[in-house]
C-alpha atoms as a PDB file:
ATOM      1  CA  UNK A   1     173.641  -1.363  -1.245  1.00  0.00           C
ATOM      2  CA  UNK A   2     172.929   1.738   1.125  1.00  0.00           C
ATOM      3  CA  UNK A   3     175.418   2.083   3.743  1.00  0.00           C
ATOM      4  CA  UNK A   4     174.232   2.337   7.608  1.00  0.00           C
ATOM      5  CA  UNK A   5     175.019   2.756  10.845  1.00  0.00           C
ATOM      6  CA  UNK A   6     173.310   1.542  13.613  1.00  0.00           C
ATOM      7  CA  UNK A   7     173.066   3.957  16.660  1.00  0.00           C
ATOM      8  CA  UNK A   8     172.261   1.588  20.337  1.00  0.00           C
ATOM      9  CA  UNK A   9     172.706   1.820  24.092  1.00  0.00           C
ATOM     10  CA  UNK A  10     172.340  -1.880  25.346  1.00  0.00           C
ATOM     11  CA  UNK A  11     172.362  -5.572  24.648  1.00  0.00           C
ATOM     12  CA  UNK A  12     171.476  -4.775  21.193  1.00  0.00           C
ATOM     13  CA  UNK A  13     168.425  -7.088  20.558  1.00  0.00           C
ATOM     14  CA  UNK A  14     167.530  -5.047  17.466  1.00  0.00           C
ATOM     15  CA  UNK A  15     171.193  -4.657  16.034  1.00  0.00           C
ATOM     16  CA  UNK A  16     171.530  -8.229  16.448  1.00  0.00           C
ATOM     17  CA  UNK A  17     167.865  -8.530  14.304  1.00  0.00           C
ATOM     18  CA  UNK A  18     169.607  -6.417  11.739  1.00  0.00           C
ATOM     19  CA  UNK A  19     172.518  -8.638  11.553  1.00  0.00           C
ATOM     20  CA  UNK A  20     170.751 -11.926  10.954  1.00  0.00           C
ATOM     21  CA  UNK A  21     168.610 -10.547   8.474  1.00  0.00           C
ATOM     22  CA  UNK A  22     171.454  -9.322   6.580  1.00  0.00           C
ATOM     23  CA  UNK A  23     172.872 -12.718   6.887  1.00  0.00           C
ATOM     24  CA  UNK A  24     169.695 -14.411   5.876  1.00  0.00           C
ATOM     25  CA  UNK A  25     169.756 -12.483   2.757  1.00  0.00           C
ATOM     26  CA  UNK A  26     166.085 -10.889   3.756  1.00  0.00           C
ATOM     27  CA  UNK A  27     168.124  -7.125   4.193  1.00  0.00           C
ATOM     28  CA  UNK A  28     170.064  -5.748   1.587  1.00  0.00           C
ATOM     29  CA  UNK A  29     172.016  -3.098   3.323  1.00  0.00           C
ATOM     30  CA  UNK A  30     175.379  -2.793   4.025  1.00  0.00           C
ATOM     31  CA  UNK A  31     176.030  -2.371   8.297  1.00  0.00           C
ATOM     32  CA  UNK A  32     178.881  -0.217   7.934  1.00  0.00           C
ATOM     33  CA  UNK A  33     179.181   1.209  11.111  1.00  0.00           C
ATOM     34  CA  UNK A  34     177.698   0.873  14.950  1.00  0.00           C
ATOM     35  CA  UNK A  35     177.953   3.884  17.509  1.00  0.00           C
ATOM     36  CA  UNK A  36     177.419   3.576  20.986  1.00  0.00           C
ATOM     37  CA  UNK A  37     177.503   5.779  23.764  1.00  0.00           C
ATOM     38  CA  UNK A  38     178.299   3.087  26.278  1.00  0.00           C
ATOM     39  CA  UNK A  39     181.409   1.540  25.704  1.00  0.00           C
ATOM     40  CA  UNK A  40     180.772  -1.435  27.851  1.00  0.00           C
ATOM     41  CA  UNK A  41     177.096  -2.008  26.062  1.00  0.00           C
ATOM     42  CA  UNK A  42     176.415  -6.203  25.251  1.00  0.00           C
ATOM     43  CA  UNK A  43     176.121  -4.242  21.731  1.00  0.00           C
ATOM     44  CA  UNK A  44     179.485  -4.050  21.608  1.00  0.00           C
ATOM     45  CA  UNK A  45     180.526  -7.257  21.519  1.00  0.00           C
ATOM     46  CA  UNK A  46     177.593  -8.568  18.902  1.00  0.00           C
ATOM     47  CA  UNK A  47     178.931  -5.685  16.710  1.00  0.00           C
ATOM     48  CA  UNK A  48     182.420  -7.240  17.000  1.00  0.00           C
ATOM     49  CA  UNK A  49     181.453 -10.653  16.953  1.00  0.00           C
ATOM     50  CA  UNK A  50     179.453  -9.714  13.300  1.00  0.00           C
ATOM     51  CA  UNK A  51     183.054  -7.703  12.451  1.00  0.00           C
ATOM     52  CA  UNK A  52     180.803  -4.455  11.895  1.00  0.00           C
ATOM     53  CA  UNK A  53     183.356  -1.531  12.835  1.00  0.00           C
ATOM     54  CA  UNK A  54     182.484   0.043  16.272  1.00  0.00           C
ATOM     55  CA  UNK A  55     182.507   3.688  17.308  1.00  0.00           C
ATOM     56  CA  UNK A  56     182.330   3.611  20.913  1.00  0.00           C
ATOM     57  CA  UNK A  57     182.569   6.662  22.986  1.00  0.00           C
ATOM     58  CA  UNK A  58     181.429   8.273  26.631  1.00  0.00           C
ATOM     59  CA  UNK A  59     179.681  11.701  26.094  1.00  0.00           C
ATOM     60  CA  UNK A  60     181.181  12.877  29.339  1.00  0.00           C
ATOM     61  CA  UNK A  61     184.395  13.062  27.910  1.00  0.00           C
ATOM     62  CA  UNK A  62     183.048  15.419  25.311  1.00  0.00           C
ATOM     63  CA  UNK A  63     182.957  19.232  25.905  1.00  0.00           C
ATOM     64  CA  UNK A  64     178.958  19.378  24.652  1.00  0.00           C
ATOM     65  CA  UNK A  65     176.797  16.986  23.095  1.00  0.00           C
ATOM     66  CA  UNK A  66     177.541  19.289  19.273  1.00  0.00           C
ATOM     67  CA  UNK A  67     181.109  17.974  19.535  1.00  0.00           C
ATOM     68  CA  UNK A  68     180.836  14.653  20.252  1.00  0.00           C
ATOM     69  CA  UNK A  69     178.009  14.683  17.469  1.00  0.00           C
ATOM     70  CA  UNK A  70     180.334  16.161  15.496  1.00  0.00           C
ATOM     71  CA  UNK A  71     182.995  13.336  15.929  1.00  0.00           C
ATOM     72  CA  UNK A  72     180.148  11.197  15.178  1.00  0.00           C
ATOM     73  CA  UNK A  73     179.678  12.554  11.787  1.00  0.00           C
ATOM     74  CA  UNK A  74     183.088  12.430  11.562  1.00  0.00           C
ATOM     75  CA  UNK A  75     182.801   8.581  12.027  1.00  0.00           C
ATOM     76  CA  UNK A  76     179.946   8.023   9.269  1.00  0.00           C
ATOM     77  CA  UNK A  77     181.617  10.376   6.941  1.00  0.00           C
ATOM     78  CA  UNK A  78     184.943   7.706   7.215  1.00  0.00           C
ATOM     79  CA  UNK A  79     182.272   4.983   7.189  1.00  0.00           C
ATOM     80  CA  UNK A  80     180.870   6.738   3.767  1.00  0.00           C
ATOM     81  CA  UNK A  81     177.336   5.830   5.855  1.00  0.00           C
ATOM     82  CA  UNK A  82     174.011   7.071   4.160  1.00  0.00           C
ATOM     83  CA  UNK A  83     171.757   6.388   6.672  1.00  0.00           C
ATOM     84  CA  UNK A  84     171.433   6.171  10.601  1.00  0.00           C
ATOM     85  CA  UNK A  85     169.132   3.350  12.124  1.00  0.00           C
ATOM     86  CA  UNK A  86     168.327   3.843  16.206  1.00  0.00           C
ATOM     87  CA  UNK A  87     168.026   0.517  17.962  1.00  0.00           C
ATOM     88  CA  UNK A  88     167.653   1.641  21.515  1.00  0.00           C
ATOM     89  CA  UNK A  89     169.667   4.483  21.350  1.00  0.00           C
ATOM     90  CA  UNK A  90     169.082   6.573  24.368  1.00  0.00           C
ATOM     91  CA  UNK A  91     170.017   9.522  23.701  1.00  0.00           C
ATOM     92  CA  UNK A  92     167.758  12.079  21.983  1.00  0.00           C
ATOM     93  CA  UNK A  93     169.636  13.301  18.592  1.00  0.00           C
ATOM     94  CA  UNK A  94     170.739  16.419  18.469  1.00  0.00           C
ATOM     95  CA  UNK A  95     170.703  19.658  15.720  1.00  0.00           C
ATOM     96  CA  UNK A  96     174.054  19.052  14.897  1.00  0.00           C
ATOM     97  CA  UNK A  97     173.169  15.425  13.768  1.00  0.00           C
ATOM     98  CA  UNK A  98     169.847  16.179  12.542  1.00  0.00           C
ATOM     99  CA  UNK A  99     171.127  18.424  10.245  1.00  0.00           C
ATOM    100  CA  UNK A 100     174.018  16.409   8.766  1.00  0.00           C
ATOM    101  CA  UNK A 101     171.537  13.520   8.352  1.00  0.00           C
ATOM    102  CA  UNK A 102     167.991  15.433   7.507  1.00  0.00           C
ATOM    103  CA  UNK A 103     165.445  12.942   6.850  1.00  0.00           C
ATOM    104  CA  UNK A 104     167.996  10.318   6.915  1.00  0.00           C
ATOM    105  CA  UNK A 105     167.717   9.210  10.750  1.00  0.00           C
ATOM    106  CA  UNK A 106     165.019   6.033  11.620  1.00  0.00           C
ATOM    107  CA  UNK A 107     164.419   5.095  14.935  1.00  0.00           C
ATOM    108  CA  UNK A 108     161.928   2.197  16.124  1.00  0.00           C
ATOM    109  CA  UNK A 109     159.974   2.915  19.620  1.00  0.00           C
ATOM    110  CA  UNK A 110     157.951   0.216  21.944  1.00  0.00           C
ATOM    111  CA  UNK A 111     154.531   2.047  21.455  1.00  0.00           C
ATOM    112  CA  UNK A 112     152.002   2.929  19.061  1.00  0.00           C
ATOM    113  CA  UNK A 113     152.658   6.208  18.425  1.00  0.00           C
ATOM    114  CA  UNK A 114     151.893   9.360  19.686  1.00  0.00           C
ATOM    115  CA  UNK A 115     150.894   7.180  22.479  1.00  0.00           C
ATOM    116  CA  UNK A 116     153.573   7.020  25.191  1.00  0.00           C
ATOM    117  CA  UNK A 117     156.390   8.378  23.905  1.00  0.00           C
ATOM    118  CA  UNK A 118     159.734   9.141  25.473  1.00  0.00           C
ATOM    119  CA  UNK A 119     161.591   6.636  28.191  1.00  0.00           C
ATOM    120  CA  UNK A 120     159.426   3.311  29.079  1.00  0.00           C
ATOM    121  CA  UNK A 121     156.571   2.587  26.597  1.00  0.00           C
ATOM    122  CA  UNK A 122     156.191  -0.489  27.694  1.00  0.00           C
ATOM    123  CA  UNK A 123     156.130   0.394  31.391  1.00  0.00           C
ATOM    124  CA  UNK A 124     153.415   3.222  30.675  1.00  0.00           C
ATOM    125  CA  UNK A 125     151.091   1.020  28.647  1.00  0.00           C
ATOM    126  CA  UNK A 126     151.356  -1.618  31.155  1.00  0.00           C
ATOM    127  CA  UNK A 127     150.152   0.703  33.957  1.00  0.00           C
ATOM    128  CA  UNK A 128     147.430   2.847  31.417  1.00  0.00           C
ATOM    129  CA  UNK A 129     146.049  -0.916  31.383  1.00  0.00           C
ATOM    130  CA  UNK A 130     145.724  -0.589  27.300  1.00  0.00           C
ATOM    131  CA  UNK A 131     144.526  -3.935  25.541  1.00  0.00           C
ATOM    132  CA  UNK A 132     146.695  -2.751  22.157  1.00  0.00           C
ATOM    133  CA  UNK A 133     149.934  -1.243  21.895  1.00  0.00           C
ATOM    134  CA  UNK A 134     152.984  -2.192  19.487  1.00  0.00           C
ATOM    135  CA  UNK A 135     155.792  -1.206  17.167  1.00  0.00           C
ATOM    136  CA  UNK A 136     156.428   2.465  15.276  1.00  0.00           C
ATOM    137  CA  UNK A 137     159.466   2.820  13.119  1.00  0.00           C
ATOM    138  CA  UNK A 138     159.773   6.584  12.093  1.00  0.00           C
ATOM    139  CA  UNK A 139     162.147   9.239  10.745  1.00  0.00           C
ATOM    140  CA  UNK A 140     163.455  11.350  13.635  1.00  0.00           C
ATOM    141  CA  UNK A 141     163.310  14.921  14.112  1.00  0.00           C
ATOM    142  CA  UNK A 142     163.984  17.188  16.765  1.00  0.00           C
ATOM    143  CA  UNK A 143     160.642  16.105  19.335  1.00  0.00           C
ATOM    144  CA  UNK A 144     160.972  12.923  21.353  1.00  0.00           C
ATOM    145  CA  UNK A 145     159.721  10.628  19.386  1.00  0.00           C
ATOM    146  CA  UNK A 146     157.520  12.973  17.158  1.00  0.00           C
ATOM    147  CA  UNK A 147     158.936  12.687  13.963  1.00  0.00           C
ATOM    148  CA  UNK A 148     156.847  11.330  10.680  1.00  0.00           C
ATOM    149  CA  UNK A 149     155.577   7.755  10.929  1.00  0.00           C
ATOM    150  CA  UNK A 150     156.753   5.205   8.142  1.00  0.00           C
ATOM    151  CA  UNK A 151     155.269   2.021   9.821  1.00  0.00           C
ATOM    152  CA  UNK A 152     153.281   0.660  12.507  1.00  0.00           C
ATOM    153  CA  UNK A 153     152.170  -2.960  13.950  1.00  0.00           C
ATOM    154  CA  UNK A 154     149.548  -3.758  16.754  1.00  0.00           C
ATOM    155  CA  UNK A 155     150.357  -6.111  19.288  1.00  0.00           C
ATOM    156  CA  UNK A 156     147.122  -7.165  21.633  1.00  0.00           C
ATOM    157  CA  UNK A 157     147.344  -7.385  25.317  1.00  0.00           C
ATOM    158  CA  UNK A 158     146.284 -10.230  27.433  1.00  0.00           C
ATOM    159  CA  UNK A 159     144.351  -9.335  30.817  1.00  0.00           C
ATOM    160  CA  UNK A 160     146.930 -11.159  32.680  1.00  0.00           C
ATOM    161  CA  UNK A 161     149.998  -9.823  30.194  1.00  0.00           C
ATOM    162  CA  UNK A 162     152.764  -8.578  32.606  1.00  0.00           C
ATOM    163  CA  UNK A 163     155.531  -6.408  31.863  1.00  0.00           C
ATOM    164  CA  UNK A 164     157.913  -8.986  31.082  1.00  0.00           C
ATOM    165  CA  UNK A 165     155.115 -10.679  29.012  1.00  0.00           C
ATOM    166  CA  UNK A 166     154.311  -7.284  26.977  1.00  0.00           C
ATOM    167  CA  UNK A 167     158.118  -6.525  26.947  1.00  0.00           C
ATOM    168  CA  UNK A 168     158.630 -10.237  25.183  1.00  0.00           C
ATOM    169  CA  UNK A 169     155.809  -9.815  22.374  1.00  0.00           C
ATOM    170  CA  UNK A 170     157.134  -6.086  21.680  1.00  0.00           C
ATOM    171  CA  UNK A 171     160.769  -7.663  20.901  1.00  0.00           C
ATOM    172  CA  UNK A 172     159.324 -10.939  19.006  1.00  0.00           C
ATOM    173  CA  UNK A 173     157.589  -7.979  16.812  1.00  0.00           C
ATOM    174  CA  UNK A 174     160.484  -5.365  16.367  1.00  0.00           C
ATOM    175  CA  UNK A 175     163.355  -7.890  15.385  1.00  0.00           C
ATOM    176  CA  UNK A 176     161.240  -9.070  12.350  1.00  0.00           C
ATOM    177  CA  UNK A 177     159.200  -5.791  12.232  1.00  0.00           C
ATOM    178  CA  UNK A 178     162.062  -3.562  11.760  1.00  0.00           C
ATOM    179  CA  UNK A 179     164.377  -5.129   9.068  1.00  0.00           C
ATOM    180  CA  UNK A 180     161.349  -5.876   6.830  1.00  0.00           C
ATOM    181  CA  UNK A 181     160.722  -2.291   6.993  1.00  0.00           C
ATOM    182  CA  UNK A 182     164.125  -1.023   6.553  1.00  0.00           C
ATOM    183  CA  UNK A 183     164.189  -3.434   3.664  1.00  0.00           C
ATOM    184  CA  UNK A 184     161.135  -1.621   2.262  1.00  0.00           C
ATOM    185  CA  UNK A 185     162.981   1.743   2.714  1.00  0.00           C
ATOM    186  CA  UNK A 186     166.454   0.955   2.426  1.00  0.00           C
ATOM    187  CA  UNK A 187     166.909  -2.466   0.512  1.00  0.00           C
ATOM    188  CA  UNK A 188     167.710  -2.962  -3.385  1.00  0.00           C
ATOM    189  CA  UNK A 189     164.829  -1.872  -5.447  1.00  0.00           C
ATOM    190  CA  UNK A 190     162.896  -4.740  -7.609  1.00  0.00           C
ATOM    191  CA  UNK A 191     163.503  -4.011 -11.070  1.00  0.00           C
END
């Protein structure tokens, strides 16, 4: 099974779809690893409660974002991790990361791509008024959200769809969106 890591910021909705599917047998990686940048994140304690060794750490205490992307590295290369999976990870990846882990970074993003990209999909496509947005996992690269597209899913809009309504469908999609995609990419070959 391919080692990972899974990269997130918050309450760790995704990372906790990543879990259960590895649980349920439907994901055949091996979650070897989650970093976060926020310490006190609710993704911390899902990543304990799953015993999946944490990396936490607080950029500020770093010197520059290359050395505590560095340490990072440092941490997957102790992890013997093969590939990093973003789950709201808000932090744009940097050269020194993109380089160690070339076209081995996947991140998943609120939004049909290249439509709203960067902070707040959902926010933008609720006030552009669109009647179809959804789900892109892709590989990462050094844009915002502009690296090569592996999968996408629709979602329609309701006329009377709020945010929280368009936030809710968005997650029902990703947490069964993304780990039968990273299964696809990631998970034991049929033979």
């Amino acid at each position: 099974m391919k080692k990972i890591a899974v990269f997130a910021s918050g309450t760790g909705s995704n990372f906790q779809a990543i879990i259960d599917a590895v649980t349920a047998n439907k994901l055949h990686v091996d979650v070897a690893l989650l970093v976060c940048d926020r310490p006190n994140a609710e993704v911390v304690v899902k990543a304990e409660l799953a015993e999946v060794p944490v990396f936490a750490f607080e950029p500020k205490q770093f010197t520059s974002k290359a050395a505590f992307e560095q340490e990072i590295i440092h941490q997957l290369e102790q992890n013997d991790v093969e590939f990093i999976v973003l789950a709201g990870y808000m932090r744009l990846v940097g050269p020194t990361l993109l380089t160690a882990f070339a076209n081995k970074i996947i991140n998943i993003h609120p939004s049909l791509l290249p439509a709203f990209a960067g902070k707040d999909a959902i926010g933008q496509a609720v006030q552009a008024g669109v009647k179809i947005t959804g789900v892109t996992i892709h590989f990462v690269d050094e844009g915002m959200d502009t690296g090569p597209i592996i999968a996408q899913k629709a979602v329609e809009l309701a006329d009377e769809d709020e945010l929280s309504d368009v936030t809710r469908k968005i997650h029902e999609i990703e947490h069964i969106f993304y780990p039968e995609t990273l299964e696809k990419l990631l998970g034991k070959k049929v033979q």
